[in-house]
Protein backbone atom coordinates (compact mmCIF):
# COMPACT_ATOMS: atom_id res chain seq x y z
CA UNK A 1 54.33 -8.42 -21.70
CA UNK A 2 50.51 -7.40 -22.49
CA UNK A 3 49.58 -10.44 -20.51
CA UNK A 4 51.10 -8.92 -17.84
CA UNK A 5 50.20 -5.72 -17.89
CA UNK A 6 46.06 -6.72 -18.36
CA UNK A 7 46.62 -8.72 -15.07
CA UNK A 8 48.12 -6.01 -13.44
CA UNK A 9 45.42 -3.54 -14.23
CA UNK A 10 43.02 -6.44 -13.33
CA UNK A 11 44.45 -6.66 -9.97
CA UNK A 12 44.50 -3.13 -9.31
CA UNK A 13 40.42 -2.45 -10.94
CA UNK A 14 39.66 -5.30 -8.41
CA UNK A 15 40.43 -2.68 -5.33
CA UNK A 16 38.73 -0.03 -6.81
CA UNK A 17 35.80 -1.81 -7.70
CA UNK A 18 35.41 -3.36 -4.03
CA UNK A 19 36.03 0.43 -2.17
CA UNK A 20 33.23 1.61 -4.81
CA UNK A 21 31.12 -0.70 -3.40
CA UNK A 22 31.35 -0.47 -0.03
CA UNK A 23 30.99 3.46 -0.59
CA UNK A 24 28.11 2.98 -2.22
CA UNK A 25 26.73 0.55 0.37
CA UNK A 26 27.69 3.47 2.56
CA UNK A 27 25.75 5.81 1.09
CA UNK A 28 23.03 4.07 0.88
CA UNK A 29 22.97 2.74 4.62
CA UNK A 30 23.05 6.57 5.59
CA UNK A 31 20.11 7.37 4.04
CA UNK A 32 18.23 4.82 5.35
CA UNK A 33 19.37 5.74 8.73
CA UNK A 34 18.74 9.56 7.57
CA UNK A 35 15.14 8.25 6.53
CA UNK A 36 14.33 6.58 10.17
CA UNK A 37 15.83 9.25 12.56
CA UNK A 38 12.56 11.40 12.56
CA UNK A 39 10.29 8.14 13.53
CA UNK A 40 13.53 7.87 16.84
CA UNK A 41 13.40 11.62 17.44
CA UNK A 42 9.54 11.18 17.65
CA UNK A 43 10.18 8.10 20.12
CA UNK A 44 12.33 9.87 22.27
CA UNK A 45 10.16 12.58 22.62
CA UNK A 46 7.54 10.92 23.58
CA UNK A 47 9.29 8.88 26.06
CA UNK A 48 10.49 11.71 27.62
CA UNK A 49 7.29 13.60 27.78
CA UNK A 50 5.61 10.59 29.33
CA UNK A 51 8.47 10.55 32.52
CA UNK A 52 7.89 14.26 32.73
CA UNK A 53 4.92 13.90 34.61
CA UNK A 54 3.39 17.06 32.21
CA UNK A 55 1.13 13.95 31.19
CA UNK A 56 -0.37 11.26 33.09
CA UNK A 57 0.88 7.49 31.81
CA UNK A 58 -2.36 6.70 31.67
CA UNK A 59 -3.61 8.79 29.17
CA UNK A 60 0.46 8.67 27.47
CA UNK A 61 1.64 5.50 28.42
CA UNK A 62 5.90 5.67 27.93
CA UNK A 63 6.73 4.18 24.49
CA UNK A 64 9.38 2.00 25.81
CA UNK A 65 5.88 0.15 27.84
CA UNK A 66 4.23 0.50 24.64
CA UNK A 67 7.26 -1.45 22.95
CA UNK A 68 7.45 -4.12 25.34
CA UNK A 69 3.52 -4.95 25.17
CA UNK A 70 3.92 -5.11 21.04
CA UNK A 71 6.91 -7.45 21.92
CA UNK A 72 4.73 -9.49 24.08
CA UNK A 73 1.65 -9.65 21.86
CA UNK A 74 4.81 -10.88 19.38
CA UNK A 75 6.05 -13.66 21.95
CA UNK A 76 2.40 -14.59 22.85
CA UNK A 77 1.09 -14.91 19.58
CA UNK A 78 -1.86 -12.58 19.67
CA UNK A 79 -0.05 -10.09 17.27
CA UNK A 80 0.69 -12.85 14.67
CA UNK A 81 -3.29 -13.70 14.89
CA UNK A 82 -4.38 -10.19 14.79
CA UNK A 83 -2.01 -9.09 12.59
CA UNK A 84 -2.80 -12.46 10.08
CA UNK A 85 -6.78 -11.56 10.70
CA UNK A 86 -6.87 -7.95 9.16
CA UNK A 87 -4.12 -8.51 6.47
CA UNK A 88 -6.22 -11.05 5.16
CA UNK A 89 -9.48 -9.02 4.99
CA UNK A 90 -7.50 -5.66 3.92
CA UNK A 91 -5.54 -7.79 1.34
CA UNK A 92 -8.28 -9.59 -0.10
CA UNK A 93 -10.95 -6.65 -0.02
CA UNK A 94 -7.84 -5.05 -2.05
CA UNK A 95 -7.11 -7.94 -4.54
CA UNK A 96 -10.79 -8.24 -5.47
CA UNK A 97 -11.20 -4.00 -5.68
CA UNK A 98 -8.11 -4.00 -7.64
CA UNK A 99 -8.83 -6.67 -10.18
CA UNK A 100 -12.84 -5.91 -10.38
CA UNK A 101 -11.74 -2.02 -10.74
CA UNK A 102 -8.90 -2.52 -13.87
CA UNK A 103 -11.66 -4.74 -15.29
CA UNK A 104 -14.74 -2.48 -14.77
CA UNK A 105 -12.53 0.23 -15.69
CA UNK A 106 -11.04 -0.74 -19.23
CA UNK A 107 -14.86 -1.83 -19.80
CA UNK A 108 -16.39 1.07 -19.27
CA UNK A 109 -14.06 3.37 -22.10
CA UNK A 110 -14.85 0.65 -24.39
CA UNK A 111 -18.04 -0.08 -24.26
CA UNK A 112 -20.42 2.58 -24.57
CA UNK A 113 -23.69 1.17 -22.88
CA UNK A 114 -21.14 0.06 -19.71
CA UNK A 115 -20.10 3.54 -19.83
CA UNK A 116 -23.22 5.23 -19.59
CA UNK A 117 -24.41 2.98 -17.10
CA UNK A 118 -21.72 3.28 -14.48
CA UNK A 119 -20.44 6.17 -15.07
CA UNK A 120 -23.03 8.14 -12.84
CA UNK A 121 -22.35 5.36 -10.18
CA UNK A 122 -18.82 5.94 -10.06
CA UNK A 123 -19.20 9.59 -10.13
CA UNK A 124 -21.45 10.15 -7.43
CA UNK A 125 -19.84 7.00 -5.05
CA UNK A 126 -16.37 8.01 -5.85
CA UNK A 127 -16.50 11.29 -3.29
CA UNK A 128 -19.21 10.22 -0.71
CA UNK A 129 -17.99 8.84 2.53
CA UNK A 130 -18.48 5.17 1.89
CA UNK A 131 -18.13 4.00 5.36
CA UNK A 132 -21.54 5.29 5.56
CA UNK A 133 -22.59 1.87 4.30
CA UNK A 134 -21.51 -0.29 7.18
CA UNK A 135 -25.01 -1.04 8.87
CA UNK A 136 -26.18 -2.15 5.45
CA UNK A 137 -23.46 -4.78 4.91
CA UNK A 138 -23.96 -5.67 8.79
CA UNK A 139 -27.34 -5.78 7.84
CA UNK A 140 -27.05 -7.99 4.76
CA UNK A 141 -24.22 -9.89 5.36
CA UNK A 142 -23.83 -10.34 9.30
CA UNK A 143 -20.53 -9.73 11.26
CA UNK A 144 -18.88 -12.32 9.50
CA UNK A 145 -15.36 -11.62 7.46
CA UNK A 146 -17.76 -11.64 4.68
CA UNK A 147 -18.70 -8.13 5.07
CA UNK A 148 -15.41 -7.08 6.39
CA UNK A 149 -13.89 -7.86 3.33
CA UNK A 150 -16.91 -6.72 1.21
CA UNK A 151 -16.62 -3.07 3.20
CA UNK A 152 -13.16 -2.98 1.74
CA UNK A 153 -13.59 -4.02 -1.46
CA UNK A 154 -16.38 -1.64 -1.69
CA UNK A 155 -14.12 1.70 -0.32
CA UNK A 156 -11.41 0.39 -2.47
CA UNK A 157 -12.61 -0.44 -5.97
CA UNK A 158 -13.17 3.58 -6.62
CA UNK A 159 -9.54 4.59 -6.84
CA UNK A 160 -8.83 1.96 -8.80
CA UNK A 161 -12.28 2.67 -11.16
CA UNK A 162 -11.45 6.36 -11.71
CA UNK A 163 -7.57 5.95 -12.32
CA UNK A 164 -8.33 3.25 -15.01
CA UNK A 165 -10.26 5.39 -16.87
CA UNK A 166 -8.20 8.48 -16.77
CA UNK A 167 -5.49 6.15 -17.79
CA UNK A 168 -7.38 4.74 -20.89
CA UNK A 169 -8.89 7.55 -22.14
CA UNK A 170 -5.07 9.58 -21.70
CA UNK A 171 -3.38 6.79 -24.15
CA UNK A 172 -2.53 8.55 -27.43
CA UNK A 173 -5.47 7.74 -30.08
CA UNK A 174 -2.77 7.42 -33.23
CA UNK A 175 -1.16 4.24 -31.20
CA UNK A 176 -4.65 2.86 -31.32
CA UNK A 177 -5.65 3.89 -35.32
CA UNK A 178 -1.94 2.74 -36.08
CA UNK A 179 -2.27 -0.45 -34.34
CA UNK A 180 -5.33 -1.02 -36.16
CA UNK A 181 -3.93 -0.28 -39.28
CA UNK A 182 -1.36 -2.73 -39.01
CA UNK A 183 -4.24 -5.58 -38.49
CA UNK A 184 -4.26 -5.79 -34.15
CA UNK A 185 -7.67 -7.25 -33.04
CA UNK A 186 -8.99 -5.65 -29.99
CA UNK A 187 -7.73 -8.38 -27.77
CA UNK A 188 -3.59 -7.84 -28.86
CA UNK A 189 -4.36 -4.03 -28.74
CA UNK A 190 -5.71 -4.14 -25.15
CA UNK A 191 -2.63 -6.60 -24.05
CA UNK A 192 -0.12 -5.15 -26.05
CA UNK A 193 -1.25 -1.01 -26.17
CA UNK A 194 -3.81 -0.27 -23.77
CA UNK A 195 -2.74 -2.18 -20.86
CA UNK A 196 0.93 -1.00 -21.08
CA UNK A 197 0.22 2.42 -21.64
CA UNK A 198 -2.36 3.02 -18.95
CA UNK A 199 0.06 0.50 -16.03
CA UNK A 200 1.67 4.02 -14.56
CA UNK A 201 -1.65 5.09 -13.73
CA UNK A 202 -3.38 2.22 -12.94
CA UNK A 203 -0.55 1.36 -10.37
CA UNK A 204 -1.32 4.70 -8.74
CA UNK A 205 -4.62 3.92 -8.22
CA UNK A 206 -3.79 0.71 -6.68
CA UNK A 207 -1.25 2.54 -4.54
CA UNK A 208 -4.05 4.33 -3.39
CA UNK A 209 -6.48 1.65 -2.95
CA UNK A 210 -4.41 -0.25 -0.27
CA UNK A 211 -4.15 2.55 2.14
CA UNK A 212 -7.95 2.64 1.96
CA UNK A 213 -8.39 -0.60 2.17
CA UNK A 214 -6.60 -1.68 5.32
CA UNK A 215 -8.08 1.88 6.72
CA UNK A 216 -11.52 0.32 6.23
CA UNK A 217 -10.74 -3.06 7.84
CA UNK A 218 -8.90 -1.63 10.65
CA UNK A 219 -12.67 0.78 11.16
CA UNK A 220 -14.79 -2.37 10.44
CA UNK A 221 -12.81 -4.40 12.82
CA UNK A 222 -13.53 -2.11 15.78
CA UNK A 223 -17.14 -1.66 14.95
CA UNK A 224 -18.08 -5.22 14.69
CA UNK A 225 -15.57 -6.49 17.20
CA UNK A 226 -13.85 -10.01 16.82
CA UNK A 227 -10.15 -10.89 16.17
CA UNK A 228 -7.95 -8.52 14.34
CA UNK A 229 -5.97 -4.78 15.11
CA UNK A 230 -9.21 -2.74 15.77
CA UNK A 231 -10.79 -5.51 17.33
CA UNK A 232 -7.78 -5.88 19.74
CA UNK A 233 -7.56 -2.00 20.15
CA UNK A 234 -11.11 -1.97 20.86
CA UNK A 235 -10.77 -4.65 23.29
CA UNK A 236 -8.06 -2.80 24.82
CA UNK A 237 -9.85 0.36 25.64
CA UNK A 238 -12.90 -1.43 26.98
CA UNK A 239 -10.53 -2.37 29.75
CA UNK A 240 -8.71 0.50 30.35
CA UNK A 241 -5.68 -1.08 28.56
CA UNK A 242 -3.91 1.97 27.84
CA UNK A 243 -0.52 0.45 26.87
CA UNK A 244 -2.58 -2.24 25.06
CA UNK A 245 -4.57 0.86 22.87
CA UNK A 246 -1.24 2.71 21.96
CA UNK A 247 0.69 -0.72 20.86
CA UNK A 248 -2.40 -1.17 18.63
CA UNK A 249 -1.74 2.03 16.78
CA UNK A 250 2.22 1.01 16.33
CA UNK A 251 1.26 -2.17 15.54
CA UNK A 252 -1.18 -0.79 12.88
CA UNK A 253 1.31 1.66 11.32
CA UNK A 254 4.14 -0.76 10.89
CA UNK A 255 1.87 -2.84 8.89
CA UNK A 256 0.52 -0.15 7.16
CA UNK A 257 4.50 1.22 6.48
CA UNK A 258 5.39 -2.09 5.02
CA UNK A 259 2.24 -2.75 2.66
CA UNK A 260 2.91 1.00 1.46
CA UNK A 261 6.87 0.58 0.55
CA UNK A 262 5.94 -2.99 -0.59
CA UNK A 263 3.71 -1.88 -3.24
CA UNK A 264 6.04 0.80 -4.42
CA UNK A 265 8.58 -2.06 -4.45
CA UNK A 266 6.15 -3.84 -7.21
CA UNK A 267 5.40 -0.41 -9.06
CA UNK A 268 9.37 0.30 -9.19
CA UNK A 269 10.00 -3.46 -10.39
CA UNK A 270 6.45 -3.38 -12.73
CA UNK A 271 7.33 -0.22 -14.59
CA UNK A 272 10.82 -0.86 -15.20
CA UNK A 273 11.11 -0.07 -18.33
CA UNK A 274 8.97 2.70 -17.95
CA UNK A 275 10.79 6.16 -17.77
CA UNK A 276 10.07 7.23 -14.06
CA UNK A 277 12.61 4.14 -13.49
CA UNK A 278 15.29 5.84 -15.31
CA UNK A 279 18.12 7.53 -13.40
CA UNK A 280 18.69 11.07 -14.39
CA UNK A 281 20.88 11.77 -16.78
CA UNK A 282 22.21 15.18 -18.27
CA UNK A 283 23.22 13.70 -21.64
């Protein structure tokens, strides 16, 4: 008879479980939608201020002709080149910035001489407009990807400088003095302590860095011409592309969108175990 009655409560959990589900499923498909209906408002309006004839299409081309020419830089393969092009230098310019900055970062708070050497550098490069440098690298390095990439690296590697060292220097000093207590070398208390501790941070800086650093290539790109968004914008103005112009800029912040939620998709799966990846809980 208990046999029974655990399959019957079995069979009816099953039910529940699936409607829970799909509610949740639900839910969550709603606020997605809920997320995306400003960006259609936005496209509606601006489709229907562009028929109004309050604005020429010229200078406001309709965004349902702005949709179709991103479709057909899709279909004829420019958008995969262009698009390919300045991911590549942004993402690049962005790996080396980030890696370089952690690096340069963790050095400098533990090594005094590295310290007082860079520390005016990143102090007085971290607020100045660093785009400024552009005709040097053109200068040194030609219009080559080389400098595209370098220009990026260069813009990026600040963010990622400053919130490495903020992070290190925040980490709790009795952690350290305990760890080396116990007998941790400085190697197992950088992998084990220090680098755990000071992630959060360091994956804001990094969050940071990426915006800047596809900002940059997108700017270098239409300075120095050749293949890529802002070489194709460029290109498209030049002409009197209008349509051509405006698909640039969607073109540009989809990409930019999706690097943006997919590095807070690695922070989110990085950190956790960290406690901004707990759910709330009143307990």
């Amino acid at each position: 008879m208990a046999r029974i009655d655990s399959g019957e409560s079995l069979a009816l959990a099953r039910p529940v479980e699936a409607g829970l589900r799909l509610d949740l499923f639900a839910a969550g498909l709603g606020r997605r939608i809920g997320s995306l209906l400003p960006l259609i408002v936005l496209v509606l309006g601006w489709e229907a201020l562009s028929r109004s004839g309050a604005v020429s299409t010229f200078l406001l081309p309709p965004s349902s002709a702005v949709l179709q020419r991103v479709w057909d830089d899709a279909l004829s393969g420019d958008l995969t080149i262009n698009l390919g092009m300045t991911l590549y230098r942004a993402l690049t310019g962005f790996a080396i910035a980030g890696i370089g900055g952690v690096a340069l970062g963790i050095l400098m708070t533990r090594n005094k001489f590295i310290g007082w050497f860079f520390d005016p550098i990143v102090s007085v490069g971290f607020p100045m407009p660093k785009i400024a440098f552009l005709p040097i690298f053109m200068l040194w390095l030609g219009l080559y990807d080389v400098s595209k990439i370098s220009m990026a690296t260069f813009n990026a590697i600040f963010p990622v400088i400053v919130a490495t060292i903020a992070a290190a220097e925040g980490i709790d000093r009795q952690l350290l003095w305990s760890a080396r207590s116990l007998g941790a070398s400085e190697r197992q208390l950088l992998r084990e302590i220090i680098l755990p501790a000071a992630l959060p941070q360091i994956m804001t800086g990094l969050q940071v860095a990426l915006p800047v650093s596809m900002i940059v290539t997108i700017v270098t790109e239409m300075l120095m011409g050749g293949q890529g968004l802002g070489g194709a914008m460029i290109a498209a103005s030049r002409f009197a592309d209008s349509p051509g112009v405006f698909a640039g800029i969607v073109e540009i912040a989809i990409a930019g969108l999706c690097l943006v939620k997919g590095i807070a998709l690695l922070r989110r799966r990085l950190l956790i175990w960290h406690q901004e990846a707990q759910a709330p809980t009143t307990v």
